[in-house]
ModelCIF file with pLDDT and N, C-alpha, C, O atoms, coordinates in Angstrom:
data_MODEL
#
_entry.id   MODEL 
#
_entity.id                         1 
_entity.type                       polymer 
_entity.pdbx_number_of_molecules   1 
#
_entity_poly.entity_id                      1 
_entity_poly.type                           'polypeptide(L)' 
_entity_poly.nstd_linkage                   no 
_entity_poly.nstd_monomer                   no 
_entity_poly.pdbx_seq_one_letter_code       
;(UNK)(UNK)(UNK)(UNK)(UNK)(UNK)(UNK)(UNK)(UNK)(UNK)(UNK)(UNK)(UNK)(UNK)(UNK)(UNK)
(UNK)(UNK)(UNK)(UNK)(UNK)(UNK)(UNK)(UNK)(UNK)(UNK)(UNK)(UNK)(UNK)(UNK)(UNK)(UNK)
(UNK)(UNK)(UNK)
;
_entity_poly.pdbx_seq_one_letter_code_can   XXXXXXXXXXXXXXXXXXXXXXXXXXXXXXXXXXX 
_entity_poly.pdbx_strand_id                 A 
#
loop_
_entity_poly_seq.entity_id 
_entity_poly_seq.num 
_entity_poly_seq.mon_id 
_entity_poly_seq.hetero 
1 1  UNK n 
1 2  UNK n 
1 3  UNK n 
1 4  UNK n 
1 5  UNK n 
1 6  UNK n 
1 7  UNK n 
1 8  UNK n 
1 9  UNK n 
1 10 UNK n 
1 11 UNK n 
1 12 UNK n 
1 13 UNK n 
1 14 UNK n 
1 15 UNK n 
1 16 UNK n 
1 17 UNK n 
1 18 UNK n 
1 19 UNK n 
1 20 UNK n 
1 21 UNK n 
1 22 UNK n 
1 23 UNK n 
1 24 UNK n 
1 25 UNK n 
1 26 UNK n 
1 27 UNK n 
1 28 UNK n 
1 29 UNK n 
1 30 UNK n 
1 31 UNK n 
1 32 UNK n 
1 33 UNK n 
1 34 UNK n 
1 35 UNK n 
#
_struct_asym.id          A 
_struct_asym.entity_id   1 
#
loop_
_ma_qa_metric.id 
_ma_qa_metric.mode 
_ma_qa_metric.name 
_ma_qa_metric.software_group_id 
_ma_qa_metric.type 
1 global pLDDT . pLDDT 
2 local  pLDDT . pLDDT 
#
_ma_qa_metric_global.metric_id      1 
_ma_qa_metric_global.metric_value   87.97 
_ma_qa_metric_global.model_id       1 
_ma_qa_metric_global.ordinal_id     1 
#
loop_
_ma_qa_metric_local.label_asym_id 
_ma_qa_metric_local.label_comp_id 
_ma_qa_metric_local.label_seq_id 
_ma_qa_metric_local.metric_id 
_ma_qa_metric_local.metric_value 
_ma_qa_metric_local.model_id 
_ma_qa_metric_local.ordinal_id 
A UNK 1  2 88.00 1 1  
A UNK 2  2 82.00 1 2  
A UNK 3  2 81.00 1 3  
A UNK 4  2 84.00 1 4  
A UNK 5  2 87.00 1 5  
A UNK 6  2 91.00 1 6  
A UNK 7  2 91.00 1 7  
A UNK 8  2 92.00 1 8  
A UNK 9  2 92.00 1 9  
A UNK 10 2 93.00 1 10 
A UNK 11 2 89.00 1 11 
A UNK 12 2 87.00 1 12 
A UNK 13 2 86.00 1 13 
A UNK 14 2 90.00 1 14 
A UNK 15 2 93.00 1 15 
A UNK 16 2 93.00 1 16 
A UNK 17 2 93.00 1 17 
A UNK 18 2 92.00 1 18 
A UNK 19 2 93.00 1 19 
A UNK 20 2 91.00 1 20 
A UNK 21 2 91.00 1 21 
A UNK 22 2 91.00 1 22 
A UNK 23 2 87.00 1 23 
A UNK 24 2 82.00 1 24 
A UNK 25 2 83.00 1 25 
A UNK 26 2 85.00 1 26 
A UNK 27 2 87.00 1 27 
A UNK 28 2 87.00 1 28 
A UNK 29 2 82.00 1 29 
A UNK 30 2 79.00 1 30 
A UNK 31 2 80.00 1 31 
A UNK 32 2 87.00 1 32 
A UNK 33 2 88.00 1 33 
A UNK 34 2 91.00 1 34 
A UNK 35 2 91.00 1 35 
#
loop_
_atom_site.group_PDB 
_atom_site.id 
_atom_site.type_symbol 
_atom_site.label_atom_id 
_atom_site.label_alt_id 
_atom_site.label_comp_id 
_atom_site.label_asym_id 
_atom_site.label_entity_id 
_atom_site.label_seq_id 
_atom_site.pdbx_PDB_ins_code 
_atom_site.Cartn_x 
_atom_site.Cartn_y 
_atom_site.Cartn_z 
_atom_site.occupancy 
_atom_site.B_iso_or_equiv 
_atom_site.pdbx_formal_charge 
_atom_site.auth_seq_id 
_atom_site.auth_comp_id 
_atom_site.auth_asym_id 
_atom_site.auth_atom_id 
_atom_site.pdbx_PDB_model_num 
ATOM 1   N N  . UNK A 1 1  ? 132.642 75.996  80.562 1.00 88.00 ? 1  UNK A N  1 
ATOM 2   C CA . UNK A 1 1  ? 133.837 76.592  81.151 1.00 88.00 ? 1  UNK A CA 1 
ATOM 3   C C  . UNK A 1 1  ? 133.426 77.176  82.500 1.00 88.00 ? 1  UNK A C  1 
ATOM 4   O O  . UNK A 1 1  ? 132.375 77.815  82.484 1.00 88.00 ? 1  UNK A O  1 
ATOM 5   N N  . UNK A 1 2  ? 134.234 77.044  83.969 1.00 82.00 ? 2  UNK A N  1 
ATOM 6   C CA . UNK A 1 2  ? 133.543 77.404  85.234 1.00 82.00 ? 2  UNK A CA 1 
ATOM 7   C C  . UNK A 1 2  ? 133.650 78.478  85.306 1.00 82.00 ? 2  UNK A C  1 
ATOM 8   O O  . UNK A 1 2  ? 132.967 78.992  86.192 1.00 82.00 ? 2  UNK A O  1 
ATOM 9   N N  . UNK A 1 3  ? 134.647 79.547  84.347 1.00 81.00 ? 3  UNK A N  1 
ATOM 10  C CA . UNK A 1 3  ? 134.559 81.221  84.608 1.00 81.00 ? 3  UNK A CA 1 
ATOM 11  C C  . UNK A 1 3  ? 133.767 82.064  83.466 1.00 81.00 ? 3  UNK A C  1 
ATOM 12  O O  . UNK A 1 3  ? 133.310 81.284  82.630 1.00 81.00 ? 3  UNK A O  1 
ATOM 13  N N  . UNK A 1 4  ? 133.515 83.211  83.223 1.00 84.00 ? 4  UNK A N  1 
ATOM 14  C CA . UNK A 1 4  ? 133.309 84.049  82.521 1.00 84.00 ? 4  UNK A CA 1 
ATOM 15  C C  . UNK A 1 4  ? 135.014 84.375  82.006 1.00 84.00 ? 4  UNK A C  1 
ATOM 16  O O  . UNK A 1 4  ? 135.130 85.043  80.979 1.00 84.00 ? 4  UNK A O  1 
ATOM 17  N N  . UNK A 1 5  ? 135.789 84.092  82.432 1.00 87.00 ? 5  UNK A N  1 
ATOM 18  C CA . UNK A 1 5  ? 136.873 85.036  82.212 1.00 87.00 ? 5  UNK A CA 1 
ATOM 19  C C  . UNK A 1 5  ? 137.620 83.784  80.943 1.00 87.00 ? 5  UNK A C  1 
ATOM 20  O O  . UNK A 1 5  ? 138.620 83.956  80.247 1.00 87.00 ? 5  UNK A O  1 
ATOM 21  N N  . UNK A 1 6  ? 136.763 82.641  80.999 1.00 91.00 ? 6  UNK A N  1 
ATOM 22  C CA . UNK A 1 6  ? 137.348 81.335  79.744 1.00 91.00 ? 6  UNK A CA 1 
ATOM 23  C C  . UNK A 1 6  ? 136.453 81.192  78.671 1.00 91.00 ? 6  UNK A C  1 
ATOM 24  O O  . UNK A 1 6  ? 135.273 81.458  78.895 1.00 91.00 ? 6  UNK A O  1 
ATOM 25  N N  . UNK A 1 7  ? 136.711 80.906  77.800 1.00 91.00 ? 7  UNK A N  1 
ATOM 26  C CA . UNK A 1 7  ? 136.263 79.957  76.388 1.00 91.00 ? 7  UNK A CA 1 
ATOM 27  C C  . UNK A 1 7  ? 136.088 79.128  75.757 1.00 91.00 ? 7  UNK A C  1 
ATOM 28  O O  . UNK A 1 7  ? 137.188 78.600  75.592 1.00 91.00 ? 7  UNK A O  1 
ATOM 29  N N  . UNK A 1 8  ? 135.231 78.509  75.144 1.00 92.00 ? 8  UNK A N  1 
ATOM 30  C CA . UNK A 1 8  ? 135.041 77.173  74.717 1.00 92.00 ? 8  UNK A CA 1 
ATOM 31  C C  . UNK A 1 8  ? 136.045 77.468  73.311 1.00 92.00 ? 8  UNK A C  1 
ATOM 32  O O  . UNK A 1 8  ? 135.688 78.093  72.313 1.00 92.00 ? 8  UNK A O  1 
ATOM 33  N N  . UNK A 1 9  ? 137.512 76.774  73.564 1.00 92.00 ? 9  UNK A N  1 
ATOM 34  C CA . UNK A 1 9  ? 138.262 76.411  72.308 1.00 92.00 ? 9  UNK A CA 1 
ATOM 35  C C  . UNK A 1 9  ? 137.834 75.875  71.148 1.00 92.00 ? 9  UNK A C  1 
ATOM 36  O O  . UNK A 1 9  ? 136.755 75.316  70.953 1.00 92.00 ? 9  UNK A O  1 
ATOM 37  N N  . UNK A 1 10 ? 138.750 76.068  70.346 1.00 93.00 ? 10 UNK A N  1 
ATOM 38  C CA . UNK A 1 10 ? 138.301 75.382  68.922 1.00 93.00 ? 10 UNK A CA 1 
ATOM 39  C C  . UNK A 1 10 ? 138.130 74.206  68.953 1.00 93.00 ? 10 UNK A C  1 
ATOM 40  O O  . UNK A 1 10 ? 137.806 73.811  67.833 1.00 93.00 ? 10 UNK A O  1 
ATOM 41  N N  . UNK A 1 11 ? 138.190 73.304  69.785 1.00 89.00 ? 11 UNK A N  1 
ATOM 42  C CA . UNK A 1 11 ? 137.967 71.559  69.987 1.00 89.00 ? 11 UNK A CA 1 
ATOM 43  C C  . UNK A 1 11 ? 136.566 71.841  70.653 1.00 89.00 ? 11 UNK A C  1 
ATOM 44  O O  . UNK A 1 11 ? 136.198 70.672  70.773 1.00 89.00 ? 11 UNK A O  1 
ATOM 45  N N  . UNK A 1 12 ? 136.146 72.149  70.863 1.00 87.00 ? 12 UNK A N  1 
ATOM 46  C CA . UNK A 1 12 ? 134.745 72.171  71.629 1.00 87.00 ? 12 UNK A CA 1 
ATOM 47  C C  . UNK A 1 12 ? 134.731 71.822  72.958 1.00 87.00 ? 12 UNK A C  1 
ATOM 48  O O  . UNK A 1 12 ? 133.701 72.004  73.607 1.00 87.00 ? 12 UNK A O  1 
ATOM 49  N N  . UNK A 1 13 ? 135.629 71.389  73.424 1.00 86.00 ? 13 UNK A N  1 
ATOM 50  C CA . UNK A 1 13 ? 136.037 70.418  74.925 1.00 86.00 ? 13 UNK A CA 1 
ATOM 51  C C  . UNK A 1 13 ? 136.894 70.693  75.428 1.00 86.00 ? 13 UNK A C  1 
ATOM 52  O O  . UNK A 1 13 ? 137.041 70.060  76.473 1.00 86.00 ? 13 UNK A O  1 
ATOM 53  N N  . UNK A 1 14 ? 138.262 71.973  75.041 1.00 90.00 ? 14 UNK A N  1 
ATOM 54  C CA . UNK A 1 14 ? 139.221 72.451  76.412 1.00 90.00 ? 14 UNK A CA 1 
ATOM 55  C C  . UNK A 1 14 ? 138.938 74.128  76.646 1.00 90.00 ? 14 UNK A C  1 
ATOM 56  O O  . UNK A 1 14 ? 138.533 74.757  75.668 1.00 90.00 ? 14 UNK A O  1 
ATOM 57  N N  . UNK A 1 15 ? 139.088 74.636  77.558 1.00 93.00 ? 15 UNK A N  1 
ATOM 58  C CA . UNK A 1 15 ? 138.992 75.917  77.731 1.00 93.00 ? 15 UNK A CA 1 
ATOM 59  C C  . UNK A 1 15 ? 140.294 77.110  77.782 1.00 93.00 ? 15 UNK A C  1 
ATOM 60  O O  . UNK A 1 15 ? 141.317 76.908  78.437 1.00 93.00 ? 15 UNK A O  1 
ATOM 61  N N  . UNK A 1 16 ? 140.090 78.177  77.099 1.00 93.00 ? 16 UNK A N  1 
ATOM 62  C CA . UNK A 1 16 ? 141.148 79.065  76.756 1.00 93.00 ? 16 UNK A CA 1 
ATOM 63  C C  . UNK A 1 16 ? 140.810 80.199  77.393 1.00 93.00 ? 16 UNK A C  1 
ATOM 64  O O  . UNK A 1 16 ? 139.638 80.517  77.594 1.00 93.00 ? 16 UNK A O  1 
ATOM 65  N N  . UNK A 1 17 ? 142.035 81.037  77.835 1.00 93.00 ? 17 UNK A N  1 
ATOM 66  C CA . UNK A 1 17 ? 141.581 82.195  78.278 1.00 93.00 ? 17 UNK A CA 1 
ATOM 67  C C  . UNK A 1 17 ? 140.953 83.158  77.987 1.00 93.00 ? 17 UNK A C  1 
ATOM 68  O O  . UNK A 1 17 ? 140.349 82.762  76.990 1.00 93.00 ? 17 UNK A O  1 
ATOM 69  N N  . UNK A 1 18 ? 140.566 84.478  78.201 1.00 92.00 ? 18 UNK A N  1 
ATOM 70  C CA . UNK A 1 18 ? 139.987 85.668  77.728 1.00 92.00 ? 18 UNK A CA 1 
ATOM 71  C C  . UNK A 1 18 ? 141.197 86.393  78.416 1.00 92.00 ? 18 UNK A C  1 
ATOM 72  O O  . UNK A 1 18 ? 141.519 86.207  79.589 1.00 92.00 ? 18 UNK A O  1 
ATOM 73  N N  . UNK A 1 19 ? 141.876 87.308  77.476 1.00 93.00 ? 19 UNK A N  1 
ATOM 74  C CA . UNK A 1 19 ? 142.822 88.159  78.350 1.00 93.00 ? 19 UNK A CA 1 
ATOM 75  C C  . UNK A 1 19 ? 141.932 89.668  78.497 1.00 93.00 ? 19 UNK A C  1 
ATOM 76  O O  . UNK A 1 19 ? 141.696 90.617  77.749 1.00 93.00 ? 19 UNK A O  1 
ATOM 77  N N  . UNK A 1 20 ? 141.604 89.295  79.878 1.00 91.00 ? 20 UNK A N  1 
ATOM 78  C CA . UNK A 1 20 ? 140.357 90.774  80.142 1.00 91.00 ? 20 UNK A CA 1 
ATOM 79  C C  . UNK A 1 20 ? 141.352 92.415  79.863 1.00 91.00 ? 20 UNK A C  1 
ATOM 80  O O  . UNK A 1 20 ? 140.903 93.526  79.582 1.00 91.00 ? 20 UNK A O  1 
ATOM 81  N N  . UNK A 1 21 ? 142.606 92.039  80.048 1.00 91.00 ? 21 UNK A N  1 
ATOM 82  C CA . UNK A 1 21 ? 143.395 93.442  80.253 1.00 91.00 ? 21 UNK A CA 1 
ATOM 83  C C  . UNK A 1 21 ? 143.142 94.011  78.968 1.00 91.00 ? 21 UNK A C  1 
ATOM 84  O O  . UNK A 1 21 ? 142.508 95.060  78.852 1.00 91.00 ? 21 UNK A O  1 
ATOM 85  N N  . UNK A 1 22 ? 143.849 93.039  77.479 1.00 91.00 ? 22 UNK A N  1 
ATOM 86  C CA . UNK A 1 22 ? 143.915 93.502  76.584 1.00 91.00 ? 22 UNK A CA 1 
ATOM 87  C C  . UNK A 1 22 ? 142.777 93.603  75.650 1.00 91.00 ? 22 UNK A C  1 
ATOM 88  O O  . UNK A 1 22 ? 143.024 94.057  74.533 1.00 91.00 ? 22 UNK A O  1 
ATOM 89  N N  . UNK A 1 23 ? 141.086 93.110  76.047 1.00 87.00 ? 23 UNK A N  1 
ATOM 90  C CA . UNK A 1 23 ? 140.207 92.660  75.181 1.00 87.00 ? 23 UNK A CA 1 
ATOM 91  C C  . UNK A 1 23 ? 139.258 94.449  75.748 1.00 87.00 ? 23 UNK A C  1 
ATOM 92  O O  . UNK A 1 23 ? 138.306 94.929  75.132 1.00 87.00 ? 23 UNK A O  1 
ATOM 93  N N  . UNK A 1 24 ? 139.827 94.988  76.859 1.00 82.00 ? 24 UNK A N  1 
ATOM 94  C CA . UNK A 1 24 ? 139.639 96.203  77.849 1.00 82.00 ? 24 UNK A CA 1 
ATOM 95  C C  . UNK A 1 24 ? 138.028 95.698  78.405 1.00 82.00 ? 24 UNK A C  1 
ATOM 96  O O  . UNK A 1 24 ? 137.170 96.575  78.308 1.00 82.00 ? 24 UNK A O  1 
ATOM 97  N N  . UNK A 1 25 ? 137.660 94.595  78.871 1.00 83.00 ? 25 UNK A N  1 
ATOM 98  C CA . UNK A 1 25 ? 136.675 93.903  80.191 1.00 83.00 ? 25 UNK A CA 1 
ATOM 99  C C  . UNK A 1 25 ? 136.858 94.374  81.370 1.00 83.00 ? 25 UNK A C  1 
ATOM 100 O O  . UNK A 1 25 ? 136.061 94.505  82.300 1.00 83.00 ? 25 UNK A O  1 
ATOM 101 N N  . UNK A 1 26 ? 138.295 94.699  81.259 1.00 85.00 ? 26 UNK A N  1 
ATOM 102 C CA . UNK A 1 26 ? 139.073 94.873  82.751 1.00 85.00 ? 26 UNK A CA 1 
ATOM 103 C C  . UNK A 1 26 ? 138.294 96.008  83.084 1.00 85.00 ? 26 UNK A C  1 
ATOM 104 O O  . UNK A 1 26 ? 138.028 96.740  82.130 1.00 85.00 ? 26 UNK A O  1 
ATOM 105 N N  . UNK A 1 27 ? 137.756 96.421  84.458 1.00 87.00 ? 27 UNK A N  1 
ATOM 106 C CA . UNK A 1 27 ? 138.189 97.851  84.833 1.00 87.00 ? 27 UNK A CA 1 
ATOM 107 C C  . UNK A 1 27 ? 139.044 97.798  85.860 1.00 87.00 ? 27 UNK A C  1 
ATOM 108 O O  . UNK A 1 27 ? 139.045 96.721  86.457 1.00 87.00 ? 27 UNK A O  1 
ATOM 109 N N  . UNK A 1 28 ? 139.818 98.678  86.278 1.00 87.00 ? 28 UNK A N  1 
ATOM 110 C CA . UNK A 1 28 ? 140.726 98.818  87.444 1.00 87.00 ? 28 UNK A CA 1 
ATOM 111 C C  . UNK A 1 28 ? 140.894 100.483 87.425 1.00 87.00 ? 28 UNK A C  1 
ATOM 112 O O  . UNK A 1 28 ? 140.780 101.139 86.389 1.00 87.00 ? 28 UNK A O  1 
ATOM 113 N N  . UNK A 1 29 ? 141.194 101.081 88.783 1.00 82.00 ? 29 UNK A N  1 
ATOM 114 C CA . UNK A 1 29 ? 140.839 102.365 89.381 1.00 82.00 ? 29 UNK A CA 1 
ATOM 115 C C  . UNK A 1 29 ? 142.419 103.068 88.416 1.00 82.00 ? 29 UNK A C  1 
ATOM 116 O O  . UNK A 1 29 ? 143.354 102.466 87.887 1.00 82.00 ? 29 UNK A O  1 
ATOM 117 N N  . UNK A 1 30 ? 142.181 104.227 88.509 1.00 79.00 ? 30 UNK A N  1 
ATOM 118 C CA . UNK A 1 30 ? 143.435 104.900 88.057 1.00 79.00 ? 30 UNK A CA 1 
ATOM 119 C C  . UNK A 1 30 ? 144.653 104.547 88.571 1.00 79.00 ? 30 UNK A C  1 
ATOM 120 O O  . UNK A 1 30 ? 145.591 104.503 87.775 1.00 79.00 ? 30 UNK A O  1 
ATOM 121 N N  . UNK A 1 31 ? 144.811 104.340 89.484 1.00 80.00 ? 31 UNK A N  1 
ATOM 122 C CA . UNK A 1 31 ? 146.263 103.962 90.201 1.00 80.00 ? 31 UNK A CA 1 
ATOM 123 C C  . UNK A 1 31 ? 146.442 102.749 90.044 1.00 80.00 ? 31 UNK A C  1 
ATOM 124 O O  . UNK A 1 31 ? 147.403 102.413 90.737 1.00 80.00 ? 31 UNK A O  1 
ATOM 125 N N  . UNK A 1 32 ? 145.912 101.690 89.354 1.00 87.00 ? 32 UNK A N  1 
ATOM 126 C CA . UNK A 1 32 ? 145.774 100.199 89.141 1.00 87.00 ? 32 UNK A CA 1 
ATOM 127 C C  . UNK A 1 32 ? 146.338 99.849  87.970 1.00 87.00 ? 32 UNK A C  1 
ATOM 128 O O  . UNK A 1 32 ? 146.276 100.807 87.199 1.00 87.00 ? 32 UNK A O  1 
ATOM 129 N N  . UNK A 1 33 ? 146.813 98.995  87.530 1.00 88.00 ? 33 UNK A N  1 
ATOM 130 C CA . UNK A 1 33 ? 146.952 98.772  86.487 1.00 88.00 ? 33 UNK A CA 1 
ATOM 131 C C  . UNK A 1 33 ? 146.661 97.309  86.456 1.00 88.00 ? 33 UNK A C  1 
ATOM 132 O O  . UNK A 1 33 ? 146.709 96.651  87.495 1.00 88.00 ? 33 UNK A O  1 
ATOM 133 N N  . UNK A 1 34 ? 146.333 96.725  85.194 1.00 91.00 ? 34 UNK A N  1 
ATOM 134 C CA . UNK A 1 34 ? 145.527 95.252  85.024 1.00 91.00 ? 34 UNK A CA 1 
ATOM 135 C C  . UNK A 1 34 ? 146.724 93.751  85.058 1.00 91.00 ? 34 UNK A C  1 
ATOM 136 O O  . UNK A 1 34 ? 147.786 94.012  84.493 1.00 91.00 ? 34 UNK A O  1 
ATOM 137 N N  . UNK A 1 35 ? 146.687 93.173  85.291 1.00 91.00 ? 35 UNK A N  1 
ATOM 138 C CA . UNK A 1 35 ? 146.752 91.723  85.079 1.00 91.00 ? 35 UNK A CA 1 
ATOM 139 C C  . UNK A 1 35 ? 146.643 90.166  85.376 1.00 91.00 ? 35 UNK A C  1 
ATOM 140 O O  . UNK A 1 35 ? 146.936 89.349  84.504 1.00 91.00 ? 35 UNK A O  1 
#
């Protein structure tokens, strides 16, 4: 997968996201909010 931010799916061969907001990967500053 070409990002950190994807996954090797359950087929072994397409890539799925990582939702960084809700998995909390994210950081973003106080006045930020993620998506």
């Amino acid at each position: 997968c070409p990002s950190g931010g994807l996954q090797l799916g359950p087929d072994g061969r397409t890539c799925i996201d990582i939702d960084e907001c809700s998995s909390g990967k994210a950081v973003c500053s106080y006045n930020r909010r993620c998506v």
